[in-house]
PDB file of N, CA and C in Angstrom:
ATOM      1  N   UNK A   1      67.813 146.422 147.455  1.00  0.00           N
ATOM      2  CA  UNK A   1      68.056 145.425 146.446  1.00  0.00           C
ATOM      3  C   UNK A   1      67.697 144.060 147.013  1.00  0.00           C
ATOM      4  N   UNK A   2      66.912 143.138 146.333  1.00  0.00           N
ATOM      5  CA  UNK A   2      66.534 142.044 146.781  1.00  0.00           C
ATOM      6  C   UNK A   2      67.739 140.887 146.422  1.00  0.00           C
ATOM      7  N   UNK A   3      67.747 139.897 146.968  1.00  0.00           N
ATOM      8  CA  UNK A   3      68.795 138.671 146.919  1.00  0.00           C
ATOM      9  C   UNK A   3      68.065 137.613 145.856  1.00  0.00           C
ATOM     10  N   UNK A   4      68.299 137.127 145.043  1.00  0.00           N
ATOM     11  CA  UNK A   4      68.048 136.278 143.965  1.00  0.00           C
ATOM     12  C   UNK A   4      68.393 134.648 144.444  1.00  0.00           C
ATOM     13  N   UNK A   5      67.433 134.075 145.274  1.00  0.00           N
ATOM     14  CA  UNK A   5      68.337 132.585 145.540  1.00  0.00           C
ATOM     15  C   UNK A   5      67.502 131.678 145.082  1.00  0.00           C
ATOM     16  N   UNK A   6      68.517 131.105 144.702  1.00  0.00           N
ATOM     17  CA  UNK A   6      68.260 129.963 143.033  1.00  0.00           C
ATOM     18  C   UNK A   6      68.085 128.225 143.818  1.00  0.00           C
ATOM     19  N   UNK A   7      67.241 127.785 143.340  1.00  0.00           N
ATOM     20  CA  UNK A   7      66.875 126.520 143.945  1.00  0.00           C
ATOM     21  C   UNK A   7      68.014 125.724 143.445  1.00  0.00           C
ATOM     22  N   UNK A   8      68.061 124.413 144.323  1.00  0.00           N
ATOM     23  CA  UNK A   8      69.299 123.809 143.939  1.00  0.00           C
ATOM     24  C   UNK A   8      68.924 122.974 142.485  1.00  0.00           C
ATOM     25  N   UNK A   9      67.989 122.858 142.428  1.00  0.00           N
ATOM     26  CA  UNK A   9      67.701 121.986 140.856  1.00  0.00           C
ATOM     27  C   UNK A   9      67.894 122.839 139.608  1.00  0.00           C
ATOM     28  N   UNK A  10      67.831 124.657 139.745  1.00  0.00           N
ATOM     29  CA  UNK A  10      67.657 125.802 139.254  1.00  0.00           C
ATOM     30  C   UNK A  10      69.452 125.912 138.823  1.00  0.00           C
ATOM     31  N   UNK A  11      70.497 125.586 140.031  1.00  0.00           N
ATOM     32  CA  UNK A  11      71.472 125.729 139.861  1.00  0.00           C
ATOM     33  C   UNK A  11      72.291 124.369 139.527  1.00  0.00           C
ATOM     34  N   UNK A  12      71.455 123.373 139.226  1.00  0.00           N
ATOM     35  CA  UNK A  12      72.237 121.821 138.994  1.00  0.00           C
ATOM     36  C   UNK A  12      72.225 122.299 136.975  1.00  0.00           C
ATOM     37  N   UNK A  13      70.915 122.831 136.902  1.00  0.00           N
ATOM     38  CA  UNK A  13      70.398 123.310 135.560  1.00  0.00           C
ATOM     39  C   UNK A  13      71.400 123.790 134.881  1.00  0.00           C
ATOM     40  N   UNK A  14      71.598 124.762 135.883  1.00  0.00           N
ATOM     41  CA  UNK A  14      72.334 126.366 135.249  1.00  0.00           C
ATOM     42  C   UNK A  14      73.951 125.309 134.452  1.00  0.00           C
ATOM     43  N   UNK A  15      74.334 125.109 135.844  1.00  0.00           N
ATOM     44  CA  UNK A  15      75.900 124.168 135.322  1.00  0.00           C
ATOM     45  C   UNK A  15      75.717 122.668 134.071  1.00  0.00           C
ATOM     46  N   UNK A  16      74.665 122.572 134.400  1.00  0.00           N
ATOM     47  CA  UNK A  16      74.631 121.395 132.865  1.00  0.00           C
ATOM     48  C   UNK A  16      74.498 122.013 131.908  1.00  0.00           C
ATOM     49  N   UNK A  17      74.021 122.942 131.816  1.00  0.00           N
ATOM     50  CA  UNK A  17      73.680 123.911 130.259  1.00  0.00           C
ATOM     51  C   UNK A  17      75.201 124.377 130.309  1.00  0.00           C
ATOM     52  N   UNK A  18      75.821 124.801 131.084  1.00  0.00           N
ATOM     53  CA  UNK A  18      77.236 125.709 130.796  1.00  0.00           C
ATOM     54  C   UNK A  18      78.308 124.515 130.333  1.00  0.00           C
ATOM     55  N   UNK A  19      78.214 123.114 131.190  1.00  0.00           N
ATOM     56  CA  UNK A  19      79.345 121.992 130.860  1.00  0.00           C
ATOM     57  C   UNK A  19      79.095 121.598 129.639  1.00  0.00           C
ATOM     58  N   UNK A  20      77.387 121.658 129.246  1.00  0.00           N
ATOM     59  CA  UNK A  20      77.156 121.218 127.899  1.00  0.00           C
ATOM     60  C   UNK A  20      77.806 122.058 126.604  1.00  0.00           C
ATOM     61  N   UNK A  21      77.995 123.693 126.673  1.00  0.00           N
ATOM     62  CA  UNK A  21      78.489 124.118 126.221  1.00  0.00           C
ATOM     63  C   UNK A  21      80.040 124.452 125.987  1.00  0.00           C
ATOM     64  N   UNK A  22      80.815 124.245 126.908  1.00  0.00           N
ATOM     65  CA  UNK A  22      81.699 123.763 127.147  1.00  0.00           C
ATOM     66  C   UNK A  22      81.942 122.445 126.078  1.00  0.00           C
ATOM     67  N   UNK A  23      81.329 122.044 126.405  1.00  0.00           N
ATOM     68  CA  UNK A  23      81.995 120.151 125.613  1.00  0.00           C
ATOM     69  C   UNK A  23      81.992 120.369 124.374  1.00  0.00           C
ATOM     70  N   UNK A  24      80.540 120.984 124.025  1.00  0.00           N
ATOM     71  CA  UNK A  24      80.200 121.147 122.471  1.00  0.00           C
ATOM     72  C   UNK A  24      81.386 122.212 122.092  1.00  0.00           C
ATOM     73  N   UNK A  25      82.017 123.149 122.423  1.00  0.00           N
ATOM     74  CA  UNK A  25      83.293 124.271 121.863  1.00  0.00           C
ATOM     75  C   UNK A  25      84.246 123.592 121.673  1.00  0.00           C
ATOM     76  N   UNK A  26      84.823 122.908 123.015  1.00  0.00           N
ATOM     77  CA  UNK A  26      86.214 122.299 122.902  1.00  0.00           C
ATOM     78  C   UNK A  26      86.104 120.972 122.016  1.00  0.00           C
ATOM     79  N   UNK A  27      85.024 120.613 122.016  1.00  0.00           N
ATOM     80  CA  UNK A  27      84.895 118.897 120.809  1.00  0.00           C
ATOM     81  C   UNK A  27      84.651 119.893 119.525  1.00  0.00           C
ATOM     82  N   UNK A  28      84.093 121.080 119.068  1.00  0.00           N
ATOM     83  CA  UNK A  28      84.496 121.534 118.406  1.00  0.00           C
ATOM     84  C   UNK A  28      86.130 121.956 117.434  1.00  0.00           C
ATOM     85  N   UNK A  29      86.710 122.429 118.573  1.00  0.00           N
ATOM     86  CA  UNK A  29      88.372 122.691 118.337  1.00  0.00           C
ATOM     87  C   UNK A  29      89.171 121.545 118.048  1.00  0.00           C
ATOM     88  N   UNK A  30      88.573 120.183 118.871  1.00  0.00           N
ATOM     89  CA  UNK A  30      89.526 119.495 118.672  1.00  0.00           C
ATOM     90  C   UNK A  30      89.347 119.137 117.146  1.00  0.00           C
ATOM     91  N   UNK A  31      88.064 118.610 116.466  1.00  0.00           N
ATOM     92  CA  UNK A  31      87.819 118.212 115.474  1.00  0.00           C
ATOM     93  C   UNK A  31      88.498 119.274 114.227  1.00  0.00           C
ATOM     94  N   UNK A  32      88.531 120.388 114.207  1.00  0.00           N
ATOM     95  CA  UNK A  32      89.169 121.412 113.787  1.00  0.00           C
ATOM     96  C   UNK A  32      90.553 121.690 113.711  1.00  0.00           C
ATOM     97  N   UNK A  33      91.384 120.682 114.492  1.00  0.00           N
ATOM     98  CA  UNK A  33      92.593 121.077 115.033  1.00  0.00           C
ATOM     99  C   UNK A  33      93.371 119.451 114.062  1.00  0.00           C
ATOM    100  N   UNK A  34      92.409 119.144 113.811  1.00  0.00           N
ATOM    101  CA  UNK A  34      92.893 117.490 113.979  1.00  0.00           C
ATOM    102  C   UNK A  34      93.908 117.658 112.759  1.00  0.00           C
ATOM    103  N   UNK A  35      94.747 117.097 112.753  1.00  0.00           N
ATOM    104  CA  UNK A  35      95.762 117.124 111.452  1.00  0.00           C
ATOM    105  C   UNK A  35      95.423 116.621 110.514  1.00  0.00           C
ATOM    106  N   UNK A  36      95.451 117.481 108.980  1.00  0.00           N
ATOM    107  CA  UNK A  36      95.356 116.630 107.976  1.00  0.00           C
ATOM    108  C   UNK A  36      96.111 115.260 107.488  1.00  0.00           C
ATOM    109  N   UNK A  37      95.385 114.326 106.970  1.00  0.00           N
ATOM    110  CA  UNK A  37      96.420 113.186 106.012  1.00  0.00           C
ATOM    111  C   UNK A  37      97.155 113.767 105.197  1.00  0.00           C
ATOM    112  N   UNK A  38      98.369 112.956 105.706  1.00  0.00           N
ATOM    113  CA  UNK A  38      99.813 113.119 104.701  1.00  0.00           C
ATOM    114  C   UNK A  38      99.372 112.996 103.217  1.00  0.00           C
ATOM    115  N   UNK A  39      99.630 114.055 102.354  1.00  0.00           N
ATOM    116  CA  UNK A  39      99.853 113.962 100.623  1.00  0.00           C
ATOM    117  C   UNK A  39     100.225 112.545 100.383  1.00  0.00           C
ATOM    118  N   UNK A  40      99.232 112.155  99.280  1.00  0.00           N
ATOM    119  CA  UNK A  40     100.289 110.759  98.386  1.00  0.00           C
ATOM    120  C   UNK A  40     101.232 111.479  97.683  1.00  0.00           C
ATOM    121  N   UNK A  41     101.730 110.273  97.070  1.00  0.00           N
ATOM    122  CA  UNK A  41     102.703 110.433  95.343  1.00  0.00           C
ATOM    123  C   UNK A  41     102.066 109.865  94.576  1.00  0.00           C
ATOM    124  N   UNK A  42     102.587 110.359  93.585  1.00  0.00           N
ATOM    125  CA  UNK A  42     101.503 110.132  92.345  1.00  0.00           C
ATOM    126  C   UNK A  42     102.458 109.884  91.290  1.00  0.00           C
ATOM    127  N   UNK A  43     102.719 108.914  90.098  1.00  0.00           N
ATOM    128  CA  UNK A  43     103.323 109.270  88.763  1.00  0.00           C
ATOM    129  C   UNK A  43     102.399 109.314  88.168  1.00  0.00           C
ATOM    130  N   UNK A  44     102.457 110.961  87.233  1.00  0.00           N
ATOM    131  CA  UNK A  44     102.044 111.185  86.197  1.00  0.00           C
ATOM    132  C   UNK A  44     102.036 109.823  84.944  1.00  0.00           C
ATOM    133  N   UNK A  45     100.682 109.604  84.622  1.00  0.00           N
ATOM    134  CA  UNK A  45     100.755 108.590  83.310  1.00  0.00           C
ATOM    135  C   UNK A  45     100.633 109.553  82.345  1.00  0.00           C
ATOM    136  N   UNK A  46     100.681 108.533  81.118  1.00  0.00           N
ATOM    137  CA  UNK A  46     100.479 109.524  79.850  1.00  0.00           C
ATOM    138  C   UNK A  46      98.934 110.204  80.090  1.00  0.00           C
ATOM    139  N   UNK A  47      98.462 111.150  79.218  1.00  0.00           N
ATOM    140  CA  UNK A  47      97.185 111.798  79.385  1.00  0.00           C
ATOM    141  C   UNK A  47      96.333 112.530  80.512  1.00  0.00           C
ATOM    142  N   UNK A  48      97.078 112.200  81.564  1.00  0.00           N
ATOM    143  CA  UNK A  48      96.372 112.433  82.707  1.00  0.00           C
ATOM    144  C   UNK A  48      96.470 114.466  82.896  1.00  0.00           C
ATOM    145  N   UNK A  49      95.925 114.628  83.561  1.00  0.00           N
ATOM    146  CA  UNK A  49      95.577 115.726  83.349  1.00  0.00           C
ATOM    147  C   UNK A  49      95.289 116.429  84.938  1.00  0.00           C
ATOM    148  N   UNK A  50      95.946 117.895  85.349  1.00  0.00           N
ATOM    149  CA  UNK A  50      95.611 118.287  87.084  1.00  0.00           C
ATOM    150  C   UNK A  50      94.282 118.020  87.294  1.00  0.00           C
ATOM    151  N   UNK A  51      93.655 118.703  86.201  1.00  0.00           N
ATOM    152  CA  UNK A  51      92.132 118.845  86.923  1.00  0.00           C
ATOM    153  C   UNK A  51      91.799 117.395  87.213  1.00  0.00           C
ATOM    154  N   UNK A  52      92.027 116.604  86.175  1.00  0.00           N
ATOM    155  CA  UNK A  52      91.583 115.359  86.698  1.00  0.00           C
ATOM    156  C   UNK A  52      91.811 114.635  87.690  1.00  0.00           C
ATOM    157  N   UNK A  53      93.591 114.645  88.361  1.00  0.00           N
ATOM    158  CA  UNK A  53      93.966 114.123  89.084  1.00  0.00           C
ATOM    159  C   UNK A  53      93.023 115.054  90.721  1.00  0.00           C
ATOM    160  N   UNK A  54      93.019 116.143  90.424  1.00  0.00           N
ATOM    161  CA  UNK A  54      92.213 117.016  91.676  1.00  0.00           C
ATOM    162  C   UNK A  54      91.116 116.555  91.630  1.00  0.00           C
ATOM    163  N   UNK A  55      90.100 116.061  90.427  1.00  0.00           N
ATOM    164  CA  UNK A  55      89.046 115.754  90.600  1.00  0.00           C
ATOM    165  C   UNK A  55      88.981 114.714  91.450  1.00  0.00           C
ATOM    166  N   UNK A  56      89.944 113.441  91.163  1.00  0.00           N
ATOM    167  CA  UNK A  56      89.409 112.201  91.649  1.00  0.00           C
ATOM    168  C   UNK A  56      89.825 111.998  93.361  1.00  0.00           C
ATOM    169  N   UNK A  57      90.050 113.293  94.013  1.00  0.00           N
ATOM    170  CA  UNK A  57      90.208 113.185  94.778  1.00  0.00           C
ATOM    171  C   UNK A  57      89.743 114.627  95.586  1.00  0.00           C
ATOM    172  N   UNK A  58      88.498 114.892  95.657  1.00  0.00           N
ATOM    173  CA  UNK A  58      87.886 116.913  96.117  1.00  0.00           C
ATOM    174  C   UNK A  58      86.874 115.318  96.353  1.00  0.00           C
ATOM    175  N   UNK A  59      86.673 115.967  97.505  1.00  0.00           N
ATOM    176  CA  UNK A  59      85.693 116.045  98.213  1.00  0.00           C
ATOM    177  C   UNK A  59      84.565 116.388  97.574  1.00  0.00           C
ATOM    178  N   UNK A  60      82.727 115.771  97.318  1.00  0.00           N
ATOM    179  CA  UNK A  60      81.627 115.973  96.421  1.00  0.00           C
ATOM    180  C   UNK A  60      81.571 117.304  96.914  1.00  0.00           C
ATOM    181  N   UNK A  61      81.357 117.780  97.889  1.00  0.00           N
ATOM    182  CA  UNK A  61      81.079 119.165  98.231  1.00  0.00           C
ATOM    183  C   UNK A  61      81.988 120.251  97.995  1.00  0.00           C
ATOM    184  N   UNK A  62      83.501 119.932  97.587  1.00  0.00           N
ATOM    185  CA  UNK A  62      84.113 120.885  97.418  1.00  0.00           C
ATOM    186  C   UNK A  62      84.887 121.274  96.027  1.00  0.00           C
ATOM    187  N   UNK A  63      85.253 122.455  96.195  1.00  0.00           N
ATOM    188  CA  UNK A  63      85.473 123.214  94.765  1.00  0.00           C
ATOM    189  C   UNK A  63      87.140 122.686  94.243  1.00  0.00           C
ATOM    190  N   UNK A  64      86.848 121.874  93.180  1.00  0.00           N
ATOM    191  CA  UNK A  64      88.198 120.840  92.529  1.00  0.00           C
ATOM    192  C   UNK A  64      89.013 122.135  92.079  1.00  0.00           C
ATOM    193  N   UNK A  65      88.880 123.214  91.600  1.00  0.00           N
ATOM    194  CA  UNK A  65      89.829 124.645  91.738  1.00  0.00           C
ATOM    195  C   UNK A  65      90.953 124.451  93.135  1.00  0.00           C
ATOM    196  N   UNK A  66      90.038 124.370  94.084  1.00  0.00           N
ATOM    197  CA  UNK A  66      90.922 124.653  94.984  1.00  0.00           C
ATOM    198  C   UNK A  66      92.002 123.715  95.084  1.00  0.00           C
ATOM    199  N   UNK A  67      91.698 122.114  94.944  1.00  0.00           N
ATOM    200  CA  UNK A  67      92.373 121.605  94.542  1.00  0.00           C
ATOM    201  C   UNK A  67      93.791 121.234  93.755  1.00  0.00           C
ATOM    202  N   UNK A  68      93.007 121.714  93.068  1.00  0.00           N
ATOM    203  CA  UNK A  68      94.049 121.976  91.722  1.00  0.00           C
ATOM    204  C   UNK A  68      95.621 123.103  92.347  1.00  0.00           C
ATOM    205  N   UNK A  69      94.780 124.124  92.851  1.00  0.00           N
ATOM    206  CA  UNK A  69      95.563 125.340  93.146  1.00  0.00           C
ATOM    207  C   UNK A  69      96.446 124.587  94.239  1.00  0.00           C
ATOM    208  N   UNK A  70      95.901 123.720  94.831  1.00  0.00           N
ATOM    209  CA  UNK A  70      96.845 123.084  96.126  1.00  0.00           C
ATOM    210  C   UNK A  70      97.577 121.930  95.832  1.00  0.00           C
ATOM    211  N   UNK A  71      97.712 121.188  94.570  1.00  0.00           N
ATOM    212  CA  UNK A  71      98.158 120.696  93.991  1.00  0.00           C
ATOM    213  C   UNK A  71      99.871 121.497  93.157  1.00  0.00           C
ATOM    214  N   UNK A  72      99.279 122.114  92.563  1.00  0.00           N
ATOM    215  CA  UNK A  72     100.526 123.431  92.164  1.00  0.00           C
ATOM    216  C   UNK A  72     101.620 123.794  92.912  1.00  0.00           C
ATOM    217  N   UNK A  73     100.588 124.543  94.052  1.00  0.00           N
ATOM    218  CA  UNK A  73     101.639 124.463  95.355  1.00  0.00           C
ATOM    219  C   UNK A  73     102.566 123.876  96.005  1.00  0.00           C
ATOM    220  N   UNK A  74     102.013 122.720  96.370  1.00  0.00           N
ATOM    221  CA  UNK A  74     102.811 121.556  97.066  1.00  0.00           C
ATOM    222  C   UNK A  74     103.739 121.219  95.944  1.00  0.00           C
ATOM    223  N   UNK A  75     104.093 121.381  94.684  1.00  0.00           N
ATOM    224  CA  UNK A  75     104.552 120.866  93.685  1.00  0.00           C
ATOM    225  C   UNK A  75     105.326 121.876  92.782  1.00  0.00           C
ATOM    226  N   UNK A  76     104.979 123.083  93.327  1.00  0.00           N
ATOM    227  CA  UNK A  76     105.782 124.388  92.831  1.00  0.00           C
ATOM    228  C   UNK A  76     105.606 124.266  91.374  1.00  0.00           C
ATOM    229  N   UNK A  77     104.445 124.112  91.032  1.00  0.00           N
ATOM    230  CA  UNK A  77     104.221 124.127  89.833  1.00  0.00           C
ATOM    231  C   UNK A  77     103.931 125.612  89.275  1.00  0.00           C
ATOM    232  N   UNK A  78     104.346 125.953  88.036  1.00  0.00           N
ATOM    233  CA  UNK A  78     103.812 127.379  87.539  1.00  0.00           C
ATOM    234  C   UNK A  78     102.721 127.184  86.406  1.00  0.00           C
ATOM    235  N   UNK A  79     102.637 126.079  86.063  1.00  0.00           N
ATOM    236  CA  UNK A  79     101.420 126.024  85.659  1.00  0.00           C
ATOM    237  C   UNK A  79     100.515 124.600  85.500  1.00  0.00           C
ATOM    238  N   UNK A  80      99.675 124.242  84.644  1.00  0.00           N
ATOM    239  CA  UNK A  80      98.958 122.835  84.663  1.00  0.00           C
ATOM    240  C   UNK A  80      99.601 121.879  83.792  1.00  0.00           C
ATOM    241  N   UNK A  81     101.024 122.027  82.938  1.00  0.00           N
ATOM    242  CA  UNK A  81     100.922 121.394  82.489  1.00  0.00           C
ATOM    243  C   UNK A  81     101.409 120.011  83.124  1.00  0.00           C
ATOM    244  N   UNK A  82     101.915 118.876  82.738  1.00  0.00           N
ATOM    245  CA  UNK A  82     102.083 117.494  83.523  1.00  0.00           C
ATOM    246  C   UNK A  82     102.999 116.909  82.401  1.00  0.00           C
ATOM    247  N   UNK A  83     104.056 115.995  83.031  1.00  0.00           N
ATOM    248  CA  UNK A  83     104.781 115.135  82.523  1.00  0.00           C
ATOM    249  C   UNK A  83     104.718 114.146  82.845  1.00  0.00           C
ATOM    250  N   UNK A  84     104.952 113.007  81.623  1.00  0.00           N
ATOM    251  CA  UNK A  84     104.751 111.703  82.124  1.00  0.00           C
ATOM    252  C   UNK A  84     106.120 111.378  82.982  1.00  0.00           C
ATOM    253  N   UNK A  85     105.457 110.295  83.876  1.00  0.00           N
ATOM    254  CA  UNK A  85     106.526 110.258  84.313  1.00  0.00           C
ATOM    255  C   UNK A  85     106.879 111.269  85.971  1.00  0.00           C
ATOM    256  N   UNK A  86     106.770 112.210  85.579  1.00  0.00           N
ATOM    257  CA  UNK A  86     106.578 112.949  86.835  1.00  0.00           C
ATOM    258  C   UNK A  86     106.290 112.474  88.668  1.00  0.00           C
ATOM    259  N   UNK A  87     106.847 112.798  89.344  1.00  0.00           N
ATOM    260  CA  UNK A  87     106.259 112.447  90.866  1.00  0.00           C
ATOM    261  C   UNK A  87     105.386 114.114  91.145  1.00  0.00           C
ATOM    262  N   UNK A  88     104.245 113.356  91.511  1.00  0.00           N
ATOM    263  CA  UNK A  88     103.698 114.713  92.311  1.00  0.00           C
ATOM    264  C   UNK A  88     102.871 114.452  93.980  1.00  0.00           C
ATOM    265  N   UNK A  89     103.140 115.526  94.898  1.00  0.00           N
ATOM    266  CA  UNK A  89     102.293 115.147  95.720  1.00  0.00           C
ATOM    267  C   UNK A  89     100.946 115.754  95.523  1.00  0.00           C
ATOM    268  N   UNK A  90      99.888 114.869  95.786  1.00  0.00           N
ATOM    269  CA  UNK A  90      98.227 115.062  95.877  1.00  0.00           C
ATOM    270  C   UNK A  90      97.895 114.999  97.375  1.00  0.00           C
ATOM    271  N   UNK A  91      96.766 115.729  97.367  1.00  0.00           N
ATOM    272  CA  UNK A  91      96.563 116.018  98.693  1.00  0.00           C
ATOM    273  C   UNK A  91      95.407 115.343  99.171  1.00  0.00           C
ATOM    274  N   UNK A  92      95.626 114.202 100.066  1.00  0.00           N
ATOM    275  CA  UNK A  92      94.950 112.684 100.705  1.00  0.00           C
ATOM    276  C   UNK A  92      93.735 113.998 101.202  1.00  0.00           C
ATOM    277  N   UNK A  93      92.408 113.169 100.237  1.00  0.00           N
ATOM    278  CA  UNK A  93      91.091 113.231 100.370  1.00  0.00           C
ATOM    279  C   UNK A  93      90.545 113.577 101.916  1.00  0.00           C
TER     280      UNK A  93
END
């Protein structure tokens, strides 16, 4: 069996590609890990409406359903309807 010996520029290489990967995972996790913003409060006005209130606050890329559904939740709601007047928490954009 022959011995494999790696030049030192070969092995300065090897460890920058591995630390680089390294950084890029864990700056991954952290960004991932990061805590969401605290829910506002909200009073219900007259007319206002979940979907709407989910709308004005989903993200362009994301699905205002889900919203909505996480809206409910936090609010133990059983369904869409809304009272004026009402406190609800919405979930900070």
């Amino acid at each position: 069996m022959q011995a494999h010996h790696q030049s030192p520029t070969l092995r300065l290489l090897i460890l920058l590609t591995g630390a680089c990967a390294v950084f890029l995972l864990v700056s991954g996790r952290v960004d991932a890990s990061t805590p969401e913003a605290a829910p506002m409060t909200y009073q219900v006005q007259t007319g206002d409406t979940l979907w709407e209130l989910a709308e004005a606050v989903t993200a362009s890329d994301a699905d205002v359903r889900v919203v909505v559904a996480a809206i409910k939740r936090m609010n133990g709601l059983e369904s869409s309807a809304l009272t004026t007047g009402q406190t609800l928490l919405i979930p900070a954009g």
